[in-house]
N, C-alpha and C. Protein backbone atom coordinates (compact mmCIF):
# COMPACT_ATOMS: atom_id res chain seq x y z
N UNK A 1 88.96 290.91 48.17
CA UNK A 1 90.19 290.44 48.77
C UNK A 1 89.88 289.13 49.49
N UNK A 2 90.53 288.15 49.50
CA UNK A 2 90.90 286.84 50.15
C UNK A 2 92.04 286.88 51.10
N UNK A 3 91.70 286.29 52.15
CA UNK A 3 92.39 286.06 53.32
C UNK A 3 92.96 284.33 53.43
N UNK A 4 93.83 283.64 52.67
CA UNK A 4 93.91 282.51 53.25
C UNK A 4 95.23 281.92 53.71
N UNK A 5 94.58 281.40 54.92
CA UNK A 5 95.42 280.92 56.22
C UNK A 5 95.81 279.57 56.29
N UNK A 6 96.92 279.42 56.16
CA UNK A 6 97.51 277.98 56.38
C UNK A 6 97.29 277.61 57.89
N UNK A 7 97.07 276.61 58.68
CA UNK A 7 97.51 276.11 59.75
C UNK A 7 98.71 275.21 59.90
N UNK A 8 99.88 275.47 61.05
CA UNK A 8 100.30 274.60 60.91
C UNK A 8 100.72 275.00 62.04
N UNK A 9 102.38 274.53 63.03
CA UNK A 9 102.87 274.81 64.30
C UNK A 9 104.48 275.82 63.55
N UNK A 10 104.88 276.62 64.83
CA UNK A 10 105.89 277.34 63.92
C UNK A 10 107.22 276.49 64.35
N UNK A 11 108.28 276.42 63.72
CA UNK A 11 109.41 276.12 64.13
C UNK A 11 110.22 275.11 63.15
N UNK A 12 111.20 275.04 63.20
CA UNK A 12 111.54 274.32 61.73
C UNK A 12 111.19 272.27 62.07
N UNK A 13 111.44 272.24 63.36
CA UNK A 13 110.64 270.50 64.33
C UNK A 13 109.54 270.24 63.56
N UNK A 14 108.54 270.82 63.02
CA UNK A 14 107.07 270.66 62.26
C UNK A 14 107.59 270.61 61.27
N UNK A 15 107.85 271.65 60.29
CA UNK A 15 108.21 272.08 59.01
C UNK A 15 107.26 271.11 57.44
N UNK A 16 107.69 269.51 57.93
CA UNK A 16 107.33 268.61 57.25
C UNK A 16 106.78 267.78 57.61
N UNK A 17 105.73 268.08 58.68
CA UNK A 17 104.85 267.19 59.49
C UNK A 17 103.22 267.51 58.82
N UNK A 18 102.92 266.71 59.44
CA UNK A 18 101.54 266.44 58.71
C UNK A 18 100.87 267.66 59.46
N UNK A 19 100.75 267.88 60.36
CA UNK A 19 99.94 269.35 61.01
C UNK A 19 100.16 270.49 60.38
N UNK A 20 101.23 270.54 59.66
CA UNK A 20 101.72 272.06 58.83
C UNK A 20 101.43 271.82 57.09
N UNK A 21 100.41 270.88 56.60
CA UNK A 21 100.21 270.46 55.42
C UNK A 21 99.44 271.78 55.21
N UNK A 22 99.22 272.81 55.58
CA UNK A 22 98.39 274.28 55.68
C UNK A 22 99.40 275.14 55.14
N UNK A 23 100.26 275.13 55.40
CA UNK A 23 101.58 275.79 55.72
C UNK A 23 102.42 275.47 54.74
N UNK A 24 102.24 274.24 53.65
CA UNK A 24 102.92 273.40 52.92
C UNK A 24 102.20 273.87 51.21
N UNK A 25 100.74 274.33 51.75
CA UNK A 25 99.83 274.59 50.28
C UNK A 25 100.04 276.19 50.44
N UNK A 26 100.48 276.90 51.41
CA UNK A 26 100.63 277.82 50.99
C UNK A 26 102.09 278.53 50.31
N UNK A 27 102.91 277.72 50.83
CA UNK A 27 103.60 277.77 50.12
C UNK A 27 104.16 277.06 48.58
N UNK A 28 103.34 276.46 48.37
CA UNK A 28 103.07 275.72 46.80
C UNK A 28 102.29 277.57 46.14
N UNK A 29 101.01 278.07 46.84
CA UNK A 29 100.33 278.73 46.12
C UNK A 29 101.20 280.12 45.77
N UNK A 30 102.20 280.41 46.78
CA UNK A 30 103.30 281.52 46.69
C UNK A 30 103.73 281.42 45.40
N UNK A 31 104.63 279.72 45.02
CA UNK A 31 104.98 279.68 43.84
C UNK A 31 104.47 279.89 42.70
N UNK A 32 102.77 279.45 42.81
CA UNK A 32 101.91 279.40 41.60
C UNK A 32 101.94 280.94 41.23
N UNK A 33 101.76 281.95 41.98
CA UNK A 33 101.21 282.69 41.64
C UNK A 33 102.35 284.11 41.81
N UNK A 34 103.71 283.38 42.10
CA UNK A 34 105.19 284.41 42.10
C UNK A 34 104.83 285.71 43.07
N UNK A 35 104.45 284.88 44.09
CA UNK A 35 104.32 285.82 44.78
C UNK A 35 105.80 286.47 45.85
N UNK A 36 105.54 287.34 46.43
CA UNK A 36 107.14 287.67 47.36
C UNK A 36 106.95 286.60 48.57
N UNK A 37 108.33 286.52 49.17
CA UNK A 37 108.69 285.83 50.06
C UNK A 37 107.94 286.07 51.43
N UNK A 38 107.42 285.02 51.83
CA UNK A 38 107.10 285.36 53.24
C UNK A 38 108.19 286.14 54.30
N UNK A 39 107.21 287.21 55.03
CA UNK A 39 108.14 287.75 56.00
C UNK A 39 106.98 288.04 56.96
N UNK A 40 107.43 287.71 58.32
CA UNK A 40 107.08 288.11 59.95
C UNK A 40 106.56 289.77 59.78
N UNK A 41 105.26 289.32 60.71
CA UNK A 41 104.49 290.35 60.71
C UNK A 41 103.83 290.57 62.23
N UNK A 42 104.53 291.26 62.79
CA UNK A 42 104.57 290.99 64.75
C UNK A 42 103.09 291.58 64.92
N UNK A 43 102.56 292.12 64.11
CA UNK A 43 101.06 292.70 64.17
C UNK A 43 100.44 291.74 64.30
N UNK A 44 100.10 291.09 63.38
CA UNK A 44 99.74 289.93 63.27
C UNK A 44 100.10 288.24 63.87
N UNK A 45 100.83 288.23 64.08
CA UNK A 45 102.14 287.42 64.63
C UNK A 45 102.02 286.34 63.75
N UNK A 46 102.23 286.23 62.40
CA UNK A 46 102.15 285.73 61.19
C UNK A 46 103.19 285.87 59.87
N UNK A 47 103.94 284.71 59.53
CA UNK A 47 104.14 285.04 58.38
C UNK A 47 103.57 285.15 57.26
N UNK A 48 103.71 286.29 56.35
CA UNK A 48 102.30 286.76 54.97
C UNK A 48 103.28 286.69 54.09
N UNK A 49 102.60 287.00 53.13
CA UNK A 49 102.80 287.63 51.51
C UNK A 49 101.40 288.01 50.95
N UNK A 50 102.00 288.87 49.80
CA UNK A 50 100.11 289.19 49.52
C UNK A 50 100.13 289.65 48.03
N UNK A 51 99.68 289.49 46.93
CA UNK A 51 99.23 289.62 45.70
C UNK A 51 98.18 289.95 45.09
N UNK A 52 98.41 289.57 43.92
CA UNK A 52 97.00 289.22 42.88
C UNK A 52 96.39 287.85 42.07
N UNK A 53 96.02 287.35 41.81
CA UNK A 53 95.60 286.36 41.40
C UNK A 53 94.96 286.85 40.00
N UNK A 54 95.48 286.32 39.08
CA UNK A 54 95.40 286.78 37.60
C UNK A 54 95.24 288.33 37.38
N UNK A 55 95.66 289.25 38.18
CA UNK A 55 96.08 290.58 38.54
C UNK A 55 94.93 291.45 38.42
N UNK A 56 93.86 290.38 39.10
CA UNK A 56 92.41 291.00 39.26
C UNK A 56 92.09 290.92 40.95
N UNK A 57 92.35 289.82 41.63
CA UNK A 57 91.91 289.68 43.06
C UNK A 57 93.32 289.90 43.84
N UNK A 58 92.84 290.54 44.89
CA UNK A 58 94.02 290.69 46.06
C UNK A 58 94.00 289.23 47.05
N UNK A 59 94.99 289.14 47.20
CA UNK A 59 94.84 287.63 47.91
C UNK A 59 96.38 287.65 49.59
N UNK A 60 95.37 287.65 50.50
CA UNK A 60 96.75 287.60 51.61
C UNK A 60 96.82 285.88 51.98
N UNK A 61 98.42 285.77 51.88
CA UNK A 61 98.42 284.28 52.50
C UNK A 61 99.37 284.48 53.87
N UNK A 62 98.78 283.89 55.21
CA UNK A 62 99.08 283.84 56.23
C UNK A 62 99.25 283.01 57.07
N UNK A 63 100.55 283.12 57.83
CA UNK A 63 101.04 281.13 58.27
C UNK A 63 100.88 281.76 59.81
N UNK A 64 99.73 281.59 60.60
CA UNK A 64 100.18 282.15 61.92
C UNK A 64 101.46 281.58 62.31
N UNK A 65 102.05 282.23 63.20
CA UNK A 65 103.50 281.80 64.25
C UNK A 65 102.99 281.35 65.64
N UNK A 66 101.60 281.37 66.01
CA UNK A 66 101.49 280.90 67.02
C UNK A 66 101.39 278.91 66.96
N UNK A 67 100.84 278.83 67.92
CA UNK A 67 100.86 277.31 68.05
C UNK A 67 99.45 276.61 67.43
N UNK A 68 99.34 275.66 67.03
CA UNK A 68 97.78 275.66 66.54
C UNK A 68 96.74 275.72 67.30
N UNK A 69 96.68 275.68 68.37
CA UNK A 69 95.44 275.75 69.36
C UNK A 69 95.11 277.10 69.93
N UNK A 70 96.13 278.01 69.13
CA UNK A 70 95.95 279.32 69.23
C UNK A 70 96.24 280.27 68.07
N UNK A 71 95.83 279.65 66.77
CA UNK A 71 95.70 280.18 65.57
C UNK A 71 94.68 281.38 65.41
N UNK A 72 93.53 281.27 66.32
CA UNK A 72 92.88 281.89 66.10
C UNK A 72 93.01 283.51 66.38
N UNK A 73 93.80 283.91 68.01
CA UNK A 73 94.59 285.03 67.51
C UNK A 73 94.92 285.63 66.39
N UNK A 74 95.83 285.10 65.63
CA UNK A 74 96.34 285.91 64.43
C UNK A 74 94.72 286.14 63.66
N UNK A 75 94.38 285.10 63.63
CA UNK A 75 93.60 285.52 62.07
C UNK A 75 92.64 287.07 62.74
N UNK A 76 92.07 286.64 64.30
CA UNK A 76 91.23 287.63 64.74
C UNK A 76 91.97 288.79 64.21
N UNK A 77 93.53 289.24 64.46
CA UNK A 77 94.00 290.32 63.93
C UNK A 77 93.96 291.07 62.82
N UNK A 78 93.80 289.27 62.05
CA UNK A 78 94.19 290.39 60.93
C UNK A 78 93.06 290.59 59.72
N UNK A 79 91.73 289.97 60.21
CA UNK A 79 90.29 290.31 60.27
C UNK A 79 89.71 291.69 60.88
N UNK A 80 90.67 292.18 61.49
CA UNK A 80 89.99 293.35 62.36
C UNK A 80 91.15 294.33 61.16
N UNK A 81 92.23 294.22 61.44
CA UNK A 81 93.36 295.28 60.33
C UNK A 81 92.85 295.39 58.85
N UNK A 82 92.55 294.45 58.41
CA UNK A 82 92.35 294.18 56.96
C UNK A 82 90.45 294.14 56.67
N UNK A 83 89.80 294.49 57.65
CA UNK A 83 88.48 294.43 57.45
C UNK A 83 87.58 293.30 56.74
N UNK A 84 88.39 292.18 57.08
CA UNK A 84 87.67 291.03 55.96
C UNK A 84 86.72 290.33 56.42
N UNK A 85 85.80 290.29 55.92
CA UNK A 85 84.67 289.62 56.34
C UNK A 85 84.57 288.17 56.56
N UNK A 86 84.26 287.36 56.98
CA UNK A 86 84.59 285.29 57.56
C UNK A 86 84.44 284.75 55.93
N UNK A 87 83.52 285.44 55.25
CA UNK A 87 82.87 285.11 53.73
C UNK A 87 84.40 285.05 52.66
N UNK A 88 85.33 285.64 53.51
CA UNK A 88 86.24 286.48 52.38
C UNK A 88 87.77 285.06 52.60
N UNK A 89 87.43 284.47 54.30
CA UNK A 89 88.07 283.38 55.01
C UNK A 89 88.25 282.33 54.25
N UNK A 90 89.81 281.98 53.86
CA UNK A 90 89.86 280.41 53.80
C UNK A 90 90.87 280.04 54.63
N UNK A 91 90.81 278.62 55.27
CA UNK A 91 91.29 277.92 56.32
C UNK A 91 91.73 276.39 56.12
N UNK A 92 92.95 276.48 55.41
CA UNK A 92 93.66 275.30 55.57
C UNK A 92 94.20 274.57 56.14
N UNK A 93 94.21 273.32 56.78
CA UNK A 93 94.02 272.87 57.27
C UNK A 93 94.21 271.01 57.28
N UNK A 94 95.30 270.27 58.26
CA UNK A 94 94.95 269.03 57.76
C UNK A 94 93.59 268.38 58.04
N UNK A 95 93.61 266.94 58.10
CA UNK A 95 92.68 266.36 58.25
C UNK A 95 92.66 264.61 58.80
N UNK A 96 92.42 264.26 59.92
CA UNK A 96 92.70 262.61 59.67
C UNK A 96 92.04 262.16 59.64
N UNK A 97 90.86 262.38 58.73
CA UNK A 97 89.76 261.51 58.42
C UNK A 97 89.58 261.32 56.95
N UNK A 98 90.50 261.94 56.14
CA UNK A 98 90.68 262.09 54.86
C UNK A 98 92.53 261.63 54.59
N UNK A 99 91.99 260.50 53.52
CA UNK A 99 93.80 259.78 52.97
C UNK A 99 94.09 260.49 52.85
N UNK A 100 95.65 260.60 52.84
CA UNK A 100 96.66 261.39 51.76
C UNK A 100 96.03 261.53 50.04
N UNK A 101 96.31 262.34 49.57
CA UNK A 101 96.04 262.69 48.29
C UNK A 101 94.84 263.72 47.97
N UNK A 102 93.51 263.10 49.07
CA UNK A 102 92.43 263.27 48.59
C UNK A 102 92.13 264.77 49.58
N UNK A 103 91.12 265.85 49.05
CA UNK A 103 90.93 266.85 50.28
C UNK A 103 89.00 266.86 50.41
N UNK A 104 89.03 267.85 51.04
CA UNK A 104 87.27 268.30 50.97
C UNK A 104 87.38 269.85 51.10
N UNK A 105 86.82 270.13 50.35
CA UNK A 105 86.60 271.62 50.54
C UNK A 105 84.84 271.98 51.17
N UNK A 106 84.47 273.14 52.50
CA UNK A 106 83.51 272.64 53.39
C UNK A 106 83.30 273.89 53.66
N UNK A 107 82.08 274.63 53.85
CA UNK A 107 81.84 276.25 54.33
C UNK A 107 80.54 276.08 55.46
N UNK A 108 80.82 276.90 56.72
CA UNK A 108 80.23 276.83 57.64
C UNK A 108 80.00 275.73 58.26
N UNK A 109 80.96 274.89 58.78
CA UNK A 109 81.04 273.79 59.19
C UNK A 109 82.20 273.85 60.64
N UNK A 110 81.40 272.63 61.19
CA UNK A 110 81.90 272.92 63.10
C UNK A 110 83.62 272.51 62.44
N UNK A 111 84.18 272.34 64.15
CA UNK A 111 85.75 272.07 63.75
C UNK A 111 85.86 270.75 63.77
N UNK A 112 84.58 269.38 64.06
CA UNK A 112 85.05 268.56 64.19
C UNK A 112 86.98 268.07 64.70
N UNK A 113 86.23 268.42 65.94
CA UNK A 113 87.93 268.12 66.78
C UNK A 113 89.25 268.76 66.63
N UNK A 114 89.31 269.61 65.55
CA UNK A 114 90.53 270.20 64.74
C UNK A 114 91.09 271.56 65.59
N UNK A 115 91.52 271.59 66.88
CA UNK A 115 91.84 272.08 67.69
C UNK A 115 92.45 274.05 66.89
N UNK A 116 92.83 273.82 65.74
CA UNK A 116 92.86 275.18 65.23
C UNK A 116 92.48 275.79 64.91
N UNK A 117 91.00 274.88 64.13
CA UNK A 117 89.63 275.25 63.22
C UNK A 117 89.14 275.86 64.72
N UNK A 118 89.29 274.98 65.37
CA UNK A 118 88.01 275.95 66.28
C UNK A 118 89.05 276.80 67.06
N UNK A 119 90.14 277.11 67.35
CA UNK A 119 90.76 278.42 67.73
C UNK A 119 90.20 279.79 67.26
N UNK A 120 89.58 279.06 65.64
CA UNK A 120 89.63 280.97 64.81
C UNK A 120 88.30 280.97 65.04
N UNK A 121 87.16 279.46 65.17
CA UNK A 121 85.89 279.81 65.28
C UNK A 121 85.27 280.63 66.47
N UNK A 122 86.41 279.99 67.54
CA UNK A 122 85.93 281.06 69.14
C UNK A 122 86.49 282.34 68.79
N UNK A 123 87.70 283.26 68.16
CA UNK A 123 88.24 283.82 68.26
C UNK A 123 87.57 285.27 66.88
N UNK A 124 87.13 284.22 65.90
CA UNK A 124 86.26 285.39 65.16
C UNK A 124 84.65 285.23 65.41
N UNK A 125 84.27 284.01 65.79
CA UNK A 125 82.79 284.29 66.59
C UNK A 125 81.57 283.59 65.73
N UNK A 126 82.48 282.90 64.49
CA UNK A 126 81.71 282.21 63.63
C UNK A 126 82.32 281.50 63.00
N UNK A 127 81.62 280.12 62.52
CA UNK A 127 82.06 279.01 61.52
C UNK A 127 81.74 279.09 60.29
N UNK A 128 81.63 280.68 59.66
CA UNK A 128 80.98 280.93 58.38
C UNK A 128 82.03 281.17 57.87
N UNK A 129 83.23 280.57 57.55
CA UNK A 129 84.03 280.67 56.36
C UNK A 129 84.74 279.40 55.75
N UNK A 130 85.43 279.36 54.23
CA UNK A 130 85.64 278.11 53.64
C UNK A 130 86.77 277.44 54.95
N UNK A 131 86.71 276.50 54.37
CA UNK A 131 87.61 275.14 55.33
C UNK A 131 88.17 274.12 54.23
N UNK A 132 89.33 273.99 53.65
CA UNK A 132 90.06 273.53 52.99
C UNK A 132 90.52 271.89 53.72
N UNK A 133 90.14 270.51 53.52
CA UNK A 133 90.56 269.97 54.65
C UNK A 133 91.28 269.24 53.97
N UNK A 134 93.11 269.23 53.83
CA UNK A 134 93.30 267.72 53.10
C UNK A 134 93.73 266.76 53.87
N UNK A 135 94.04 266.07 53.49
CA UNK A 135 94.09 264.55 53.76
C UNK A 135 95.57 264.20 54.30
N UNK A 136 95.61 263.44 55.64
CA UNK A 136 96.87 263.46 56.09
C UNK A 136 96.93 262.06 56.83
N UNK A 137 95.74 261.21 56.63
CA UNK A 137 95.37 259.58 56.88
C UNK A 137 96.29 258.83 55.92
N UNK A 138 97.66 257.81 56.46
CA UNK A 138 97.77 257.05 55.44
C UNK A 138 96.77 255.61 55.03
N UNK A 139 96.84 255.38 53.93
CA UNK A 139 96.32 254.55 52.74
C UNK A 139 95.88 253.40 54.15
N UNK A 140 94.81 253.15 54.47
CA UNK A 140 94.54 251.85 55.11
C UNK A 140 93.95 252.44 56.43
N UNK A 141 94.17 253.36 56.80
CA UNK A 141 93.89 253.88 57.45
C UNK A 141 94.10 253.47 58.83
N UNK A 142 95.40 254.42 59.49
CA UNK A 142 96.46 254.43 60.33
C UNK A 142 95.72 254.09 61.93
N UNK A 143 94.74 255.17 61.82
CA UNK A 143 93.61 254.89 63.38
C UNK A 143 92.84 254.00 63.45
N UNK A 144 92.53 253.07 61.91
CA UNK A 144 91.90 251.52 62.57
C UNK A 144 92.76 250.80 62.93
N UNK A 145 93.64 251.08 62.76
CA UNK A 145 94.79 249.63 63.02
C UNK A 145 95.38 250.28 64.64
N UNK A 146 95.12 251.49 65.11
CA UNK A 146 95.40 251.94 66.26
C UNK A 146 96.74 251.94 66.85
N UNK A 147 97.87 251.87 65.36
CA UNK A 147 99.20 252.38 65.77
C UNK A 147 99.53 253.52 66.22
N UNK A 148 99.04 254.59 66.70
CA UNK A 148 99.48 255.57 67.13
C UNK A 148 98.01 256.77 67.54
N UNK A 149 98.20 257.51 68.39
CA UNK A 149 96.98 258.60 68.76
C UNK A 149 97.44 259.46 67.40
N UNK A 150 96.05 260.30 67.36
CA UNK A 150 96.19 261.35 66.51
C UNK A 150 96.79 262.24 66.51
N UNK A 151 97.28 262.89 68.25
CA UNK A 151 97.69 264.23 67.76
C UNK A 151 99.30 263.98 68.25
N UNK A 152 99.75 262.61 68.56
CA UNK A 152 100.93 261.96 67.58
C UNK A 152 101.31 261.98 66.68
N UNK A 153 100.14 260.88 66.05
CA UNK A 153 100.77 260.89 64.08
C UNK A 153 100.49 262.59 64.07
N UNK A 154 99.75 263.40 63.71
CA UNK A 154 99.90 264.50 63.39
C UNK A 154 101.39 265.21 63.01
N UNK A 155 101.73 265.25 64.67
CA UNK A 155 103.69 265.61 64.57
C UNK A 155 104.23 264.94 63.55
N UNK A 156 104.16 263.81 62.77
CA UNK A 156 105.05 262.85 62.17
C UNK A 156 105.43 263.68 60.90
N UNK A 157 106.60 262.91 60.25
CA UNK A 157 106.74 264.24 59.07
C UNK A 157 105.96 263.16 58.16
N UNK A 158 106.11 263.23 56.96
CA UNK A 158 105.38 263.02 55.87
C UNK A 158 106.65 261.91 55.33
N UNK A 159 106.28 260.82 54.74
CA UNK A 159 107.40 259.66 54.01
C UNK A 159 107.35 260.71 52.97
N UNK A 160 108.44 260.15 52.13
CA UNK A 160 108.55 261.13 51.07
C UNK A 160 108.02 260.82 49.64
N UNK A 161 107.17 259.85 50.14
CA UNK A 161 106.32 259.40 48.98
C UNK A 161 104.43 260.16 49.26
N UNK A 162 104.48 260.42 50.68
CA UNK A 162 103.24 260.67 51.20
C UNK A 162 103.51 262.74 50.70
N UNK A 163 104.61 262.95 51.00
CA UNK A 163 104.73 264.22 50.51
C UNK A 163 104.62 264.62 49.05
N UNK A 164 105.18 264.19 47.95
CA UNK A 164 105.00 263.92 46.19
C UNK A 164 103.93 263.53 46.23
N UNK A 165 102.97 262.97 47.04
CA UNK A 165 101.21 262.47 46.77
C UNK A 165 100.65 264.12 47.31
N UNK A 166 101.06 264.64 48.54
CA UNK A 166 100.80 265.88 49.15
C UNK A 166 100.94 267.00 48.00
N UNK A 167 102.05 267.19 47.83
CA UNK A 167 102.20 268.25 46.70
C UNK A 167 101.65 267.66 45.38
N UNK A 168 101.31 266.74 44.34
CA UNK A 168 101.04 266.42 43.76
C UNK A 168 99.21 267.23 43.93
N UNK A 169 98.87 266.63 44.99
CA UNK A 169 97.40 267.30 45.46
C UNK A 169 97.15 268.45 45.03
N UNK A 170 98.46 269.44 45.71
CA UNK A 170 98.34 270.65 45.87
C UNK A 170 98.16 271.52 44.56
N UNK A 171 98.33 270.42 43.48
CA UNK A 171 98.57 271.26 41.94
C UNK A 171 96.89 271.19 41.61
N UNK A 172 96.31 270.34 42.04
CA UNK A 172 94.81 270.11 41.71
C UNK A 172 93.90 271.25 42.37
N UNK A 173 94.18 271.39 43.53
CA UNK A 173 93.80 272.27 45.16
C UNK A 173 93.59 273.61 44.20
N UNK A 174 95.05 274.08 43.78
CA UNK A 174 95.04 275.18 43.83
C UNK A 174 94.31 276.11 42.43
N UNK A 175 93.68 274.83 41.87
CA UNK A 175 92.44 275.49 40.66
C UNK A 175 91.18 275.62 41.48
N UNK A 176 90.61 274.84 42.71
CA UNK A 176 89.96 274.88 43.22
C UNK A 176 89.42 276.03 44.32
N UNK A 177 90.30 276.73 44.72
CA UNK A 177 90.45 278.21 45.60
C UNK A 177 90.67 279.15 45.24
């Protein structure tokens, strides 16, 4: 079984912001794979759905509802309910050190600054699981030119050309996990 966790903030204000690009692949992977509709899970305090993946692997996808600097809650939950081991962890996640388009996929690796990554790392007690990071830097790269702080642009939604590059990604991503 696979556990993977979108990050993003809850509320429909985010929805299409670059911090919820976690939140954005999991719901691309719902489609890929016809899965049921997300629904609220106060156990967890997460919206899930949960399947199979070529109707061999069980796969839970989970959008915590908390805020991102306290993501790590949910997942602790639902690591302890679902018995899954950090090995079994994936953690999506944006990134502003990586353009739009492009991602990194990364296992056992610190949070480098990513205020959610390390929510689940204090909260499950280790940095031993995958880390999905894509790319949410526009083309030129937004923090040399020092128009805006990071966890600014973050909030910003996505142009709607930066989103069709986003989902476009997401069709590549999701052979990769």
């Amino acid at each position: 079984m696979k556990l993977i966790i979108g990050l993003g903030n809850p509320g429909k204000e985010y929805e299409q912001t670059r911090h919820n690009v976690g939140f954005l692949f999991l719901d691309a992977l719902k489609e890929k794979y016809a899965l049921p509709e997300f629904a609220f899970h106060k156990k967890f305090n997460a919206d899930m759905t949960e399947g199979f993946i070529d109707e061999q692997e069980k796969i839970i996808l989970a959008k915590p509802q908390t805020f991102m600097n306290r993501t790590g809650q949910s997942v602790r939950a639902l690591i302890d309910f679902y018995k899954i081991v950090p090995e079994d962890i994936i953690v999506v996640a944006d990134d502003l050190d990586i353009e739009i388009g492009n991602y990194k996929i990364s296992e056992d690796t610190r949070a480098a600054g990513h205020n959610g990554i390390q929510s689940v790392i204090d909260n499950i007690g280790t940095q031993d699981f995958t880390r999905v990071r894509i790319g949410v830097e526009t083309a030129g790269g937004r923090s040399e030119r020092g128009e805006i702080a990071g966890d600014k642009f973050v909030l910003q939604n996505f142009t709607p050309q930066e989103l069709q590059d986003v989902e476009d990604l997401f069709i590549t991503l999701q052979n990769e996990i």
